[in-house]
Structures are given as structure tokens and as C-alpha cells.
C-alpha atoms as a PDB file:
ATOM      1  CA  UNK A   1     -18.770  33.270  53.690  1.00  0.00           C
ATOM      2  CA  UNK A   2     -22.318  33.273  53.311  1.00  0.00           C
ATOM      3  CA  UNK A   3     -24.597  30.892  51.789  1.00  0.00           C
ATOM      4  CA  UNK A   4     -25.077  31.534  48.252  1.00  0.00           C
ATOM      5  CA  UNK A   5     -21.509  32.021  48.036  1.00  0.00           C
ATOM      6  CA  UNK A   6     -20.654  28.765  48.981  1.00  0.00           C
ATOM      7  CA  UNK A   7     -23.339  27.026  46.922  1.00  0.00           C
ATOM      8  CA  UNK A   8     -21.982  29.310  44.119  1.00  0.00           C
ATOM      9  CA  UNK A   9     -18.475  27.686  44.600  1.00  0.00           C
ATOM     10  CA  UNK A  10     -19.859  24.410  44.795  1.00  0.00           C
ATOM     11  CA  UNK A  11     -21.656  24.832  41.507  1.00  0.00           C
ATOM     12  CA  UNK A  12     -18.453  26.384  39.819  1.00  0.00           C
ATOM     13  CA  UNK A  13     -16.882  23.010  41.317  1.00  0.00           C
ATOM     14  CA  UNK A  14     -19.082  20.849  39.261  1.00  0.00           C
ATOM     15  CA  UNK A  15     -18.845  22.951  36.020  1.00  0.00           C
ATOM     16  CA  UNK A  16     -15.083  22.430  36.014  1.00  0.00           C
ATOM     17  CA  UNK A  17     -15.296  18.607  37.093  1.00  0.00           C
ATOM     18  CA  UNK A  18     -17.226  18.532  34.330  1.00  0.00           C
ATOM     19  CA  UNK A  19     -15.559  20.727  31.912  1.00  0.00           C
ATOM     20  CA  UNK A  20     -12.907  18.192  32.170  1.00  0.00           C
ATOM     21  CA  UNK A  21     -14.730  14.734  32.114  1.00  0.00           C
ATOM     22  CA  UNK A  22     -15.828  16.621  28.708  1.00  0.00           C
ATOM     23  CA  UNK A  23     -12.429  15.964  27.973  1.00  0.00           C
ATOM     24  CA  UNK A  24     -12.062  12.300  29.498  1.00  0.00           C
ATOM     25  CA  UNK A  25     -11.077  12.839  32.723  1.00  0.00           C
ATOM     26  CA  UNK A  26     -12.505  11.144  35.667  1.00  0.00           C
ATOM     27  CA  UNK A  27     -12.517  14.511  37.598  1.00  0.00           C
ATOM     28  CA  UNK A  28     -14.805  14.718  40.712  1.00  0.00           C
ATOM     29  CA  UNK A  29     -14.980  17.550  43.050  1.00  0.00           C
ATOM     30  CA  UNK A  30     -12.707  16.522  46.122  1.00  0.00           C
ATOM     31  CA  UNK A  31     -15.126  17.496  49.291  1.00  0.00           C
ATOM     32  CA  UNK A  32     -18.169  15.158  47.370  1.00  0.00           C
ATOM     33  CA  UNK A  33     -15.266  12.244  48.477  1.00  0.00           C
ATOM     34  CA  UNK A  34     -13.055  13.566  51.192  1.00  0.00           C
ATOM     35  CA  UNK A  35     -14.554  16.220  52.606  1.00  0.00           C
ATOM     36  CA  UNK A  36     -12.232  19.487  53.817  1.00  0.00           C
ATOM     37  CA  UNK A  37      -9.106  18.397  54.592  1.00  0.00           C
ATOM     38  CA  UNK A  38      -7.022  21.784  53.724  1.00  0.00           C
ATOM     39  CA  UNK A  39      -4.516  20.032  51.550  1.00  0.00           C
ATOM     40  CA  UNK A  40      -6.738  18.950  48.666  1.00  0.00           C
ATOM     41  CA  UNK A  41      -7.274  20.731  45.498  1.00  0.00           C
ATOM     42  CA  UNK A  42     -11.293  21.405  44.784  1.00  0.00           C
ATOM     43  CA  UNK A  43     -11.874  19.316  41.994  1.00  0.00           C
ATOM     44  CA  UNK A  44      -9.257  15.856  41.280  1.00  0.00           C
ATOM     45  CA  UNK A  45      -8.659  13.360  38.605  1.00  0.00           C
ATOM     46  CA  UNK A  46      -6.363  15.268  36.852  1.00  0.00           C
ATOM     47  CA  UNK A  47      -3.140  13.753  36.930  1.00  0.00           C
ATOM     48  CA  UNK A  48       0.287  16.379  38.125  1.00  0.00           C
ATOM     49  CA  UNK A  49      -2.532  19.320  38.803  1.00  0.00           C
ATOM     50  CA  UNK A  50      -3.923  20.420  41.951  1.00  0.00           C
ATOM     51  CA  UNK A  51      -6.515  22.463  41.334  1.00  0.00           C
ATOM     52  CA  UNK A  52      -8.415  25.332  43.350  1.00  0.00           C
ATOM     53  CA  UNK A  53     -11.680  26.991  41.483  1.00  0.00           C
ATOM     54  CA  UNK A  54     -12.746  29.958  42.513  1.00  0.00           C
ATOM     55  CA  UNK A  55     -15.965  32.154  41.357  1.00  0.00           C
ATOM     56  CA  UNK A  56     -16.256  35.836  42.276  1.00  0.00           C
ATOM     57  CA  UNK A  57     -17.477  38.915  41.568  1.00  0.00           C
ATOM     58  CA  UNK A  58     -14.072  40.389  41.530  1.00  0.00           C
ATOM     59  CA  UNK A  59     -11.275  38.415  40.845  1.00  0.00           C
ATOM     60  CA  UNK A  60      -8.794  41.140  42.669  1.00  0.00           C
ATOM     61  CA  UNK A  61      -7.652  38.182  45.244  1.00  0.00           C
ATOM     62  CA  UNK A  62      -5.839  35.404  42.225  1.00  0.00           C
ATOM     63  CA  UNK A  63      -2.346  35.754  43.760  1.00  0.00           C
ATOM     64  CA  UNK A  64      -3.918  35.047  47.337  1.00  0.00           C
ATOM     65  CA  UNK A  65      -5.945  32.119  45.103  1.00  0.00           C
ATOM     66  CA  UNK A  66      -2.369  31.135  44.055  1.00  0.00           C
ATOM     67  CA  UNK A  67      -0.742  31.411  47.076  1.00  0.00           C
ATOM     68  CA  UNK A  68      -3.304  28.925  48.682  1.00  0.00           C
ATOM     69  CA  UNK A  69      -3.067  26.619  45.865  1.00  0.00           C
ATOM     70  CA  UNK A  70       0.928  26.231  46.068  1.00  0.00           C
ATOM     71  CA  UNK A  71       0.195  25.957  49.675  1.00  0.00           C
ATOM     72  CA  UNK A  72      -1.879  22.983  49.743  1.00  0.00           C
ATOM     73  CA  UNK A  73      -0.502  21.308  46.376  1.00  0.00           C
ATOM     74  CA  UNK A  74       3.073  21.332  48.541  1.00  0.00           C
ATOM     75  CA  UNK A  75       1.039  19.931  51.791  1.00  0.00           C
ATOM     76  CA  UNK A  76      -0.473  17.137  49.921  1.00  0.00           C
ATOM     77  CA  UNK A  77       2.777  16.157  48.882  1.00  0.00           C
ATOM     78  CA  UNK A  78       2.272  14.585  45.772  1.00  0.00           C
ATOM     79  CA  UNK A  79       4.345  17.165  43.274  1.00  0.00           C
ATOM     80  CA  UNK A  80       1.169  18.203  41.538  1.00  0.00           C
ATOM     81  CA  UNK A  81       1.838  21.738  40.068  1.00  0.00           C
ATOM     82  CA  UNK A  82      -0.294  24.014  41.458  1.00  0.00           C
ATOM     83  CA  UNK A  83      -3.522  25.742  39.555  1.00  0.00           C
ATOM     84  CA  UNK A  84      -5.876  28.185  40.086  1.00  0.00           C
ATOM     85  CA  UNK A  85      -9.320  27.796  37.872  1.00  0.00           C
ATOM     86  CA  UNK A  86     -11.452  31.395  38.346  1.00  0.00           C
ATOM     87  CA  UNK A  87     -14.105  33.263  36.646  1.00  0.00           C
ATOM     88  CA  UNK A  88     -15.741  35.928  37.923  1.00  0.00           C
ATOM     89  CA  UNK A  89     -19.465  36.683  37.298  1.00  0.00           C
ATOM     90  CA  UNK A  90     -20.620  36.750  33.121  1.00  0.00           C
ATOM     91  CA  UNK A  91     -17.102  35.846  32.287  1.00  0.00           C
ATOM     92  CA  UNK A  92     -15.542  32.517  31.241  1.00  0.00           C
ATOM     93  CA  UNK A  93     -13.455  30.495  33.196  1.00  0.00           C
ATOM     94  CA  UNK A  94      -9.213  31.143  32.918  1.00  0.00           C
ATOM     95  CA  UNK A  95      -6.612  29.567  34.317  1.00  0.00           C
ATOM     96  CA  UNK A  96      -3.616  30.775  36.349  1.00  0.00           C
ATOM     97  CA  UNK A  97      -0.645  28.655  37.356  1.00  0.00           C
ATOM     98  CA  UNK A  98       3.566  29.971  37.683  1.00  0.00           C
ATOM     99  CA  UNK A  99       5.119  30.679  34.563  1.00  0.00           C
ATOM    100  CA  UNK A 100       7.869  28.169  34.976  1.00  0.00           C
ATOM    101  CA  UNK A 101       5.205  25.373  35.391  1.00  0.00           C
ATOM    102  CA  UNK A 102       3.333  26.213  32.542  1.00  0.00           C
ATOM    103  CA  UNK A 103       6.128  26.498  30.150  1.00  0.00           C
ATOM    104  CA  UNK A 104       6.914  23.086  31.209  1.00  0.00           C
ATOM    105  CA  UNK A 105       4.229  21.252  30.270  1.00  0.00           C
ATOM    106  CA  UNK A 106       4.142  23.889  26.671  1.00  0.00           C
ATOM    107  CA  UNK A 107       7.629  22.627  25.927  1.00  0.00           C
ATOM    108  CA  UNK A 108       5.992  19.043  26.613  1.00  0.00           C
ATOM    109  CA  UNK A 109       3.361  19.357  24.433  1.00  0.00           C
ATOM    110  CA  UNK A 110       5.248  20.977  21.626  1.00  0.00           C
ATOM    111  CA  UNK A 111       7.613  18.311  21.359  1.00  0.00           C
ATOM    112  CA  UNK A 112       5.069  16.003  21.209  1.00  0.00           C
ATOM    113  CA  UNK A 113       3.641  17.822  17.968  1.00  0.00           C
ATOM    114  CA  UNK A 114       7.357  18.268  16.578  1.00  0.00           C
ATOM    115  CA  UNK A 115       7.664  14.809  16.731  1.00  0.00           C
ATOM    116  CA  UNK A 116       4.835  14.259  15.024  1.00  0.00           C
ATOM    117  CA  UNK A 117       5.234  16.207  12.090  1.00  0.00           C
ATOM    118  CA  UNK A 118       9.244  14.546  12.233  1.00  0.00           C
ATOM    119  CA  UNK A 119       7.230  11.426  11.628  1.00  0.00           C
ATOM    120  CA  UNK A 120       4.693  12.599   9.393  1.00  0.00           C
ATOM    121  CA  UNK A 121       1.551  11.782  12.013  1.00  0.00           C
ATOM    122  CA  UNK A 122      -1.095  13.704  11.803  1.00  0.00           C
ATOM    123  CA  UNK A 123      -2.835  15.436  15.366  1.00  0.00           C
END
């Protein structure tokens, strides 16, 4: 990998750390603090998520992105569910993580807002 790609991952890196300190988050990008270890996500401080970012051109390669994710999350042994942040160039970031873990933490959240209306709480 040349270069500019690198430094391009590195600045996608910081855009998602701090996409999610926008949301409170004390997210960091993991090789600022630990360097490359192979089983840590890019970017932590987001509790039960191990997360990989990725910018490309093409974004052909997400189920190899995946695969590596799963990969590491299960190495670092912590039972964080495994997520893949990507955008490719001009386009916004997405996320992509296994069905089965992402209707988990759905049916977690909607609960949460069913028992809030239950209760008469507004969100």
C-alpha cells in the first residue's frame, strides 16, 4: 500500500473517531495508542463494537473488510461484534456488520422506545 493510501486511511480514521465523539464517545483511533497489533479494531471507545474503517475507491473488497473484522474482533477476545465502517471516494460513510448482530442491538433499541411510550416518556 502506498503512501497516500495509508495517510488516506489514517484520515478516514480520525473522521470516524470523530464522527462518534460527535456523539459522546471517547473514540480514539487504536494505532495513535497501541500501535498495530492485528487484533485491534481501527478506531475504539465504543463499547461491544470492534470497528475496522476502510476508504477506497472501490468498495468491491467489504466481505474481505468483514471477514478481517470478525477475525480480529474474535482474536481480541473481548465479544465485541464485529463492524466494518467504509466509504469509498465522494460518498458517505455506511456501515456493514452480520445481520444477526445488527438485529440484536435493533430489537434492543426498540424495546427501549416501546417502553417508553408504555410509560409515556418522551425520546
Amino acid at each position: 500500500m502506498g503512501k497516500m493510501s495509508r495517510e488516506k486511511g489514517k484520515r478516514f480514521e480520525r473522521q470516524v473517531a470523530g464522527m462518534f465523539k460527535d456523539w459522546g464517545y471517547d473514540a480514539h483511533r487504536t494505532a495513535q495508542y497501541k500501535g498495530n497489533t492485528g487484533d485491534a479494531g481501527d478506531v475504539e471507545g465504543i463499547p461491544g463494537i470492534h470497528v475496522e474503517c476502510k476508504h477506497y475507491q472501490s468498495i468491491g473488497r467489504v466481505y474481505d473488510w468483514y471477514d478481517q473484522a470478525s477475525r480480529d474482533a474474535r482474536a481480541a477476545g473481548k465479544g465485541e461484534l464485529p463492524t466494518v465502517i467504509f466509504k469509498a471516494d465522494n460518498k458517505p460513510p455506511m456501515v456493514m456488520m452480520h445481520f444477526e448482530d445488527w438485529i440484536q442491538l435493533y430489537n434492543e433499541w426498540n424495546s427501549v422506545g416501546t417502553l417508553l411510550k408504555k410509560w409515556r416518556i418522551e425520546d
